[in-house]
Protein backbone atom coordinates (compact mmCIF):
# COMPACT_ATOMS: atom_id res chain seq x y z
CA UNK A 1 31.45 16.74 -14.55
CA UNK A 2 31.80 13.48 -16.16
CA UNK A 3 33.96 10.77 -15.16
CA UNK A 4 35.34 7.67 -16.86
CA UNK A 5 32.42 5.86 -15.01
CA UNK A 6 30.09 8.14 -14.83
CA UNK A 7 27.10 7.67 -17.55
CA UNK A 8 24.37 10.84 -19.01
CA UNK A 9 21.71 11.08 -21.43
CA UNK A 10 20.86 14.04 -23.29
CA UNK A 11 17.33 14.40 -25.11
CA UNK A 12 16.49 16.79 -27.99
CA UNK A 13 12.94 18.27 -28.32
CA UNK A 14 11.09 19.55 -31.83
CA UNK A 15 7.40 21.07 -31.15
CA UNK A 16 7.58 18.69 -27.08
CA UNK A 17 8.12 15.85 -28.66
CA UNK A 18 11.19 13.78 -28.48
CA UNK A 19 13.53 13.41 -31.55
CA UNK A 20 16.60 12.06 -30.12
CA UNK A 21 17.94 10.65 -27.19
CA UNK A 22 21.95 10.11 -26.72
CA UNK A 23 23.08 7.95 -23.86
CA UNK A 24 27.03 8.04 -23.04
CA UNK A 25 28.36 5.28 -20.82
CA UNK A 26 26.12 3.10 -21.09
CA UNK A 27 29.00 -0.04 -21.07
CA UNK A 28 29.35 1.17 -17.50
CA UNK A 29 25.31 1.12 -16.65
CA UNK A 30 25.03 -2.04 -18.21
CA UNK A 31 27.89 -3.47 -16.08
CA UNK A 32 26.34 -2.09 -13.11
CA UNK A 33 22.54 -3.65 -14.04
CA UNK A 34 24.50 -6.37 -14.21
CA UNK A 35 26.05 -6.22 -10.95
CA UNK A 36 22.52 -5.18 -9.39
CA UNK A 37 20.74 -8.18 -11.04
CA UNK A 38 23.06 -10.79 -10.47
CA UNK A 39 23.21 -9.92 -6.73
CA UNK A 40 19.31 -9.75 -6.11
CA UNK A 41 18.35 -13.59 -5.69
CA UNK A 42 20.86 -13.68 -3.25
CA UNK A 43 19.96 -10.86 -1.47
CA UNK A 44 16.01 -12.13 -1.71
CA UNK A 45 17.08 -15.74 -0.62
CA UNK A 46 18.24 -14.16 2.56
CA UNK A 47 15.69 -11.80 2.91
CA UNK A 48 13.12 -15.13 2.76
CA UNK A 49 15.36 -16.33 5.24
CA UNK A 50 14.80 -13.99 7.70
CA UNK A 51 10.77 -14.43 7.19
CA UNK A 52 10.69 -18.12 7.63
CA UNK A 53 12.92 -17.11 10.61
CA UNK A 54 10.03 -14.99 12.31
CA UNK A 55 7.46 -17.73 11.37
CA UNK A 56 9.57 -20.04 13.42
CA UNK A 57 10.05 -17.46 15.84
CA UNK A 58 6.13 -16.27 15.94
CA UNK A 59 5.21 -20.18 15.83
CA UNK A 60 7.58 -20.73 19.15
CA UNK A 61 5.22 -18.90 21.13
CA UNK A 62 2.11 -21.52 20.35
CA UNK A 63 3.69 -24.79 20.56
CA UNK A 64 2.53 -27.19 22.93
CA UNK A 65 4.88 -28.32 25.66
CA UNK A 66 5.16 -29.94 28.79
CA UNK A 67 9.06 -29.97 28.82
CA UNK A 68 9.69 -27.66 25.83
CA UNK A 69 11.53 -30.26 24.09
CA UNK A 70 8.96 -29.63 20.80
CA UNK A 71 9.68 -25.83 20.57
CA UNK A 72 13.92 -26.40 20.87
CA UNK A 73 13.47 -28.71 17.50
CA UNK A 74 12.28 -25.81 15.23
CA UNK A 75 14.31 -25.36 12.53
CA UNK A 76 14.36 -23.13 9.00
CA UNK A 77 15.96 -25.67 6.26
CA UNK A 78 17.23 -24.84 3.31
CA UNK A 79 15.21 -27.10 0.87
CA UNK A 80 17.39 -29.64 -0.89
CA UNK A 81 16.65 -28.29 -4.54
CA UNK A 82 17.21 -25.02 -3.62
CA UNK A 83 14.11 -21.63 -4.28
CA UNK A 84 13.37 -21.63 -0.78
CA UNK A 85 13.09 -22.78 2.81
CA UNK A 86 11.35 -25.46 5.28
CA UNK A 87 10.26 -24.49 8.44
CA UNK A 88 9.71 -27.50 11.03
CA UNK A 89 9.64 -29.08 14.29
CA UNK A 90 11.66 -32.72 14.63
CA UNK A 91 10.18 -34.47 16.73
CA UNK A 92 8.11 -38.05 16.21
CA UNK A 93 4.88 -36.13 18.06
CA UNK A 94 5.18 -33.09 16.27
CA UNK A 95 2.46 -33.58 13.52
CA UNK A 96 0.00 -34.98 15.69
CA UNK A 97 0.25 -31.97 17.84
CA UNK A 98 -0.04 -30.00 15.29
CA UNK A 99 -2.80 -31.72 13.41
CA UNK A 100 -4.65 -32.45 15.95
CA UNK A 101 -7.51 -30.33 16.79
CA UNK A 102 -8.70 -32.95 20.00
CA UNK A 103 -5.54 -32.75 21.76
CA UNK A 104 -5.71 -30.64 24.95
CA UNK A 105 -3.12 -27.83 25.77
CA UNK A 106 -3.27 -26.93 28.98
CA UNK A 107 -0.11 -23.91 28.97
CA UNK A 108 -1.81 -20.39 28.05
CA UNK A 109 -1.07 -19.79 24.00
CA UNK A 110 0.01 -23.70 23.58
CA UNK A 111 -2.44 -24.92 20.48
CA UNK A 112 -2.59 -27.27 17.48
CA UNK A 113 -1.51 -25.71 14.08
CA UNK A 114 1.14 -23.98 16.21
CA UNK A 115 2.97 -23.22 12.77
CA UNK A 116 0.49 -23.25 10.33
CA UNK A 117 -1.37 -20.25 12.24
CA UNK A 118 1.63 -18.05 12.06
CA UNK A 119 2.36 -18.47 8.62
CA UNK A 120 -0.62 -17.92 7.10
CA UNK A 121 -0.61 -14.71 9.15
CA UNK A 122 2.37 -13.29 8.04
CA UNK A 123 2.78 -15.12 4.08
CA UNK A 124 0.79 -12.26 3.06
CA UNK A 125 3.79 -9.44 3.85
CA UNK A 126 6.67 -11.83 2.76
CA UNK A 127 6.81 -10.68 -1.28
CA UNK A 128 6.34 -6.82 -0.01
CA UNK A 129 9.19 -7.32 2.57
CA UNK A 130 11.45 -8.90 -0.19
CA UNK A 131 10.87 -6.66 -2.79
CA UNK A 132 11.37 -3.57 0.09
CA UNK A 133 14.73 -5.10 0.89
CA UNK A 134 15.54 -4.91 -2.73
CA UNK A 135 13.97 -1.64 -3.50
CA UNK A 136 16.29 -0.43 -0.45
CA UNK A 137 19.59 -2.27 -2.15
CA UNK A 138 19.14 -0.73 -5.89
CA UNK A 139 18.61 2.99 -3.56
């Protein structure tokens, strides 16, 4: 059955090979593409979100700290121009302890490049996590 939004094609063979293709509805598909397409940066922006969020999260766990007044100042920032996110700590120490490769940690998992580390370990999953989250809105 077809219904006032409801879109089919129907294809007409000669010797397998294709000589015509019909397509009704398609004010109604291209409405929807529309729909689809104009919804997917947002849907990626806050699927990025969610990453930089589990760098913070992953980063937490290697900060150096003494009173853990470093790792409560991570934060996930939307950047001022828009396209994507920062991920920091806010603290005047926080990139020398980071930078620092001399500095001694003494608590187990404490380091330097506390947030580097982490994101270079999980950048490389970000595009296929976005595009899964996408994949799993057009389903």
């Amino acid at each position: 059955m077809v219904g006032q939004n409801a879109w089919y094609g129907a294809v007409s063979y000669t010797d397998d090979k294709v000589t015509s293709i019909q397509i009704t509805g398609e004010e109604e598909v291209i409405k929807n593409l529309s729909r689809i397409i104009a919804a997917a940066p947002d849907r990626a922006m806050k699927r990025l979100k969610l990453n930089c969020e589990y760098i913070l999260s992953e980063s937490k766990k290697e900060v150096p700290w003494d009173t853990t007044h470093l790792q409560q100042t991570g934060t996930v920032e939307p950047l001022p121009e828009g396209g994507g996110f920062q991920i920091g700590y806010n603290t005047p120490y926080a990139e020398r302890q980071h930078e620092d490769l001399t500095l001694y940690h003494p608590k187990p998992g404490a380091k330097a490049k506390y947030l580097e580390d982490p994101a270079m370990r999980i950048a490389p999953t970000i595009a296929e996590d976005i595009a899964e989250a996408l994949r799993e809105y057009m389903a």
